[in-house]
Protein backbone atom coordinates (compact mmCIF):
# COMPACT_ATOMS: atom_id res chain seq x y z
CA UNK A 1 4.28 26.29 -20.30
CA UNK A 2 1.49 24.81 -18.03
CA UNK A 3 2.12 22.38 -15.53
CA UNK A 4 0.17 19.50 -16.63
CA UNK A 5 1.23 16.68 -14.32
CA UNK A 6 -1.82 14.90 -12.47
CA UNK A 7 -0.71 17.49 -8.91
CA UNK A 8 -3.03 19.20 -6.79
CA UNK A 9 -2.21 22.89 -7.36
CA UNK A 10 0.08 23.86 -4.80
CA UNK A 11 2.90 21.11 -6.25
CA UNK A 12 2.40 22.40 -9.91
CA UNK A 13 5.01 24.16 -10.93
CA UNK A 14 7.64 22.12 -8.68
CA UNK A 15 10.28 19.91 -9.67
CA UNK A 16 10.03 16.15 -9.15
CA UNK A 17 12.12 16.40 -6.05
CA UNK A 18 10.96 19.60 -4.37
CA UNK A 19 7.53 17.51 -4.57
CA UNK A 20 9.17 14.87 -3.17
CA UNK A 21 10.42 17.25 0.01
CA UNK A 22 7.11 18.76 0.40
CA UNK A 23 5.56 15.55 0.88
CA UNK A 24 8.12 14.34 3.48
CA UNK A 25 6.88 17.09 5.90
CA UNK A 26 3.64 15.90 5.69
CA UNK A 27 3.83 12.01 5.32
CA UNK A 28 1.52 9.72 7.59
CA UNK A 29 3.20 6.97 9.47
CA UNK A 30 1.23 4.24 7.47
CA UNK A 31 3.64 1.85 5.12
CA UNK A 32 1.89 -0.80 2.08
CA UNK A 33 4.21 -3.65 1.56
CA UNK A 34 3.32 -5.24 -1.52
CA UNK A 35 4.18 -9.15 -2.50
CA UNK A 36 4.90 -9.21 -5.88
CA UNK A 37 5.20 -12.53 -7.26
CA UNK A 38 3.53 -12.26 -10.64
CA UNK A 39 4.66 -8.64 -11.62
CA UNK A 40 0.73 -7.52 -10.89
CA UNK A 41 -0.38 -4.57 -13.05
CA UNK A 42 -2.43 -3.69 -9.74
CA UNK A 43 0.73 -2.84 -7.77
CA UNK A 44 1.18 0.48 -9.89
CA UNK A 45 -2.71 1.53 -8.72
CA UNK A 46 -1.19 0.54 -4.97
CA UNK A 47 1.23 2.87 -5.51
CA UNK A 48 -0.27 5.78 -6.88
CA UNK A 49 -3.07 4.90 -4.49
CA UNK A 50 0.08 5.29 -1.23
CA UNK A 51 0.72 8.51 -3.19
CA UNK A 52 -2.72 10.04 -2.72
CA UNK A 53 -2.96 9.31 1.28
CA UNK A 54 0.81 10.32 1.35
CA UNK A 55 2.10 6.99 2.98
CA UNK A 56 5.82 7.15 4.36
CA UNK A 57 7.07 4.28 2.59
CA UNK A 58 6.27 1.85 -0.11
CA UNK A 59 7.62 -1.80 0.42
CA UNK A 60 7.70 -4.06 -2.67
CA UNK A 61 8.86 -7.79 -1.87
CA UNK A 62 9.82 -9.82 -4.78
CA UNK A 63 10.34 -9.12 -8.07
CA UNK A 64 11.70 -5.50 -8.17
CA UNK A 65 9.75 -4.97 -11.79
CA UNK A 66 5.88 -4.13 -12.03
CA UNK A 67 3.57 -2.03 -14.38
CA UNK A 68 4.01 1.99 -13.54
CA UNK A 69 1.37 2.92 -15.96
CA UNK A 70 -0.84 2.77 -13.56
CA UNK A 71 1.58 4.75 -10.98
CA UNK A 72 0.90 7.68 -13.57
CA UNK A 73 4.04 8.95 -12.12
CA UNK A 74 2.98 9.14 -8.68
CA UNK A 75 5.99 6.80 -7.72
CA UNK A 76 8.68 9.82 -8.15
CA UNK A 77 6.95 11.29 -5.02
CA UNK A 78 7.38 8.08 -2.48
CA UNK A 79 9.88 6.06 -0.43
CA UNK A 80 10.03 2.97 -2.49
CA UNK A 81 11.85 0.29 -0.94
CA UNK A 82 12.31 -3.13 -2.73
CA UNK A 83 13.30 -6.26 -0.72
CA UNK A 84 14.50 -9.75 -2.44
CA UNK A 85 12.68 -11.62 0.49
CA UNK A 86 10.00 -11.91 2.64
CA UNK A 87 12.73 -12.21 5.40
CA UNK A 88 14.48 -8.90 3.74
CA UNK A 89 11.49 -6.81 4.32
CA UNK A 90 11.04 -8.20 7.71
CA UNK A 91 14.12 -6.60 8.48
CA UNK A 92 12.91 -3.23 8.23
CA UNK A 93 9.67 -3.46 10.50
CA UNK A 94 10.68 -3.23 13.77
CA UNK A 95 7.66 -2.10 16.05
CA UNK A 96 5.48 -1.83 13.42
CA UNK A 97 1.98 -3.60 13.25
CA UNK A 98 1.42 -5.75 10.22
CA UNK A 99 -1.91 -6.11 9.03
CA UNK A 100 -2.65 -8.40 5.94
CA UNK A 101 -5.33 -7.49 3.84
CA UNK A 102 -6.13 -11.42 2.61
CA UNK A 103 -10.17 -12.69 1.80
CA UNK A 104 -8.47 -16.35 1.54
CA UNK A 105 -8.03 -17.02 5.12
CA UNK A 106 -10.38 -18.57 7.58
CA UNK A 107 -9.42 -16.54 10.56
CA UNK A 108 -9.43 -13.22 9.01
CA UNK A 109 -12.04 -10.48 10.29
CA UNK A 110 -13.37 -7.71 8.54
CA UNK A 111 -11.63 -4.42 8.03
CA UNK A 112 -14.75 -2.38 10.03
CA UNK A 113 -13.74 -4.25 13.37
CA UNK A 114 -10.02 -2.98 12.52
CA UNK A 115 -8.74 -0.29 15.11
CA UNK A 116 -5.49 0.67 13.36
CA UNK A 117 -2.57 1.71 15.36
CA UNK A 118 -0.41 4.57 14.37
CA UNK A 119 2.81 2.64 13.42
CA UNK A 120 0.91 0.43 10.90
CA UNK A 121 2.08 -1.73 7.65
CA UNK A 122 -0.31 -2.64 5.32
CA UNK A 123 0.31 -6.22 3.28
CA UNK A 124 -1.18 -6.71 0.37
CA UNK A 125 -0.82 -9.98 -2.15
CA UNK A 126 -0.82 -10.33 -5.95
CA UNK A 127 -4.69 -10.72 -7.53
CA UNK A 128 -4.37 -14.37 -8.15
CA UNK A 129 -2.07 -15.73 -4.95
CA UNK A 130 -2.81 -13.47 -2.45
CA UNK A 131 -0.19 -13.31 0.27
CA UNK A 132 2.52 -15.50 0.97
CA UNK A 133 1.95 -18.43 3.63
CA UNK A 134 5.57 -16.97 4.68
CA UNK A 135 4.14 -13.31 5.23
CA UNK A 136 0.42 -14.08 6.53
CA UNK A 137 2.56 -16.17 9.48
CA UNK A 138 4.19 -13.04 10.26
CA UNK A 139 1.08 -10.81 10.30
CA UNK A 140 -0.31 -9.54 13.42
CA UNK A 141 -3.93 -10.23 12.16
CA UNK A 142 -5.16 -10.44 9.36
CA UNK A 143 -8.46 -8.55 8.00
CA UNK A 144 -10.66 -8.74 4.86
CA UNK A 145 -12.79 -6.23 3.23
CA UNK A 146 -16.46 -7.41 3.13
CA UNK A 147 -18.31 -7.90 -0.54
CA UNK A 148 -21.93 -7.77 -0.55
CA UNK A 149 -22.42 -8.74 -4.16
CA UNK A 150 -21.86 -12.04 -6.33
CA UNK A 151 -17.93 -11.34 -6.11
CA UNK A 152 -16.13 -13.28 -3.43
CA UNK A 153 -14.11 -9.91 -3.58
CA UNK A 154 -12.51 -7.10 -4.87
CA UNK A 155 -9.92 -6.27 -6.72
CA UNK A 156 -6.72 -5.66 -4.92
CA UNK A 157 -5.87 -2.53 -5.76
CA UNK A 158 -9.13 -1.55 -4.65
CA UNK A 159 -9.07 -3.08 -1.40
CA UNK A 160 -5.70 -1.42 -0.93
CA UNK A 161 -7.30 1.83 -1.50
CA UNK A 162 -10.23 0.88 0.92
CA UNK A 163 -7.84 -0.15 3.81
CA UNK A 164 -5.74 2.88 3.15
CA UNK A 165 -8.86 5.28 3.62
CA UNK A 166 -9.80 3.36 6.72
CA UNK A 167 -6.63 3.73 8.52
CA UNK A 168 -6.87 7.56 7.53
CA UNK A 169 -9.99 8.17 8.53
CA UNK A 170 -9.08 6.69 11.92
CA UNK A 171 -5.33 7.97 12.79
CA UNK A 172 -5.22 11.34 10.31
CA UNK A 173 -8.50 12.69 9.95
């Protein structure tokens, strides 16, 4: 029988796990923390997004329950931690640098003047509240991903995948 799970060919064939262990070899040191206070069906794009640039952990903060369809799966092959509370997640990012991804804010900058650090976290907001007063005070800075069309901006699972590339492009590539 073939293989016909969405993996690039050297994982077909693999169970679920030995995936998993393959990919732990490999991982970058980039996290995405994800505030999920509307149970977002972007957060399942974030994730299978983290899957594709092989991040070393997913955070989610809040509710525990969000859409996997758009995962596609992809979430059997990451570190997904879930954390009750902003303060909860806190608690796990001990000399790491966390950059919000947030168009909202008056003081952010855009991504291009980013210069990512290895030990990096990610923080992305639900489409409609963006990220948490709570979690933005805790942020190291604070970035947003220019639009050059009518929008005021774009959709978060897309900016999650643009912010992902960047800090690949600049710490992996």
């Amino acid at each position: 029988m073939d293989d016909t799970r969405n993996l690039i060919d050297i994982y077909k064939g693999m169970e679920n796990g030995q995936v998993f262990e393959a990919l732990e070899k490999t991982r970058t040191p980039l996290e995405i923390a994800i505030e999920n206070v509307e149970h977002d069906f972007n957060m399942g794009s974030i994730v299978r997004t983290a899957n594709s640039f092989n991040v070393k952990t997913v955070h989610i903060i809040g509710k525990k329950k969000y859409n996997r369809r758009g995962a596609m799966c992809t979430d059997k092959y990451l570190k997904i931690e879930h954390h009750k509370t902003v303060e909860d997640f806190l608690k796990t990012q001990e000399n790491r640098e966390l950059i919000a991804i947030e168009n909202n804010v008056k003081s952010a900058r855009p991504l291009h003047e980013k210069k990512f650090g290895k030990d990096t976290t990610l923080i992305f907001g639900s489409e409609n509240n963006g990220i948490s007063k709570e979690l933005l005070e805790k942020a190291y800075e604070i970035y947003y991903i220019e639009s050059f069309g009518s929008t005021r901006s774009v959709n978060v699972g897309v900016a999650a995948g643009i912010a992902m590339y960047e800090y690949t492009r600049q710490i992996v590539l």
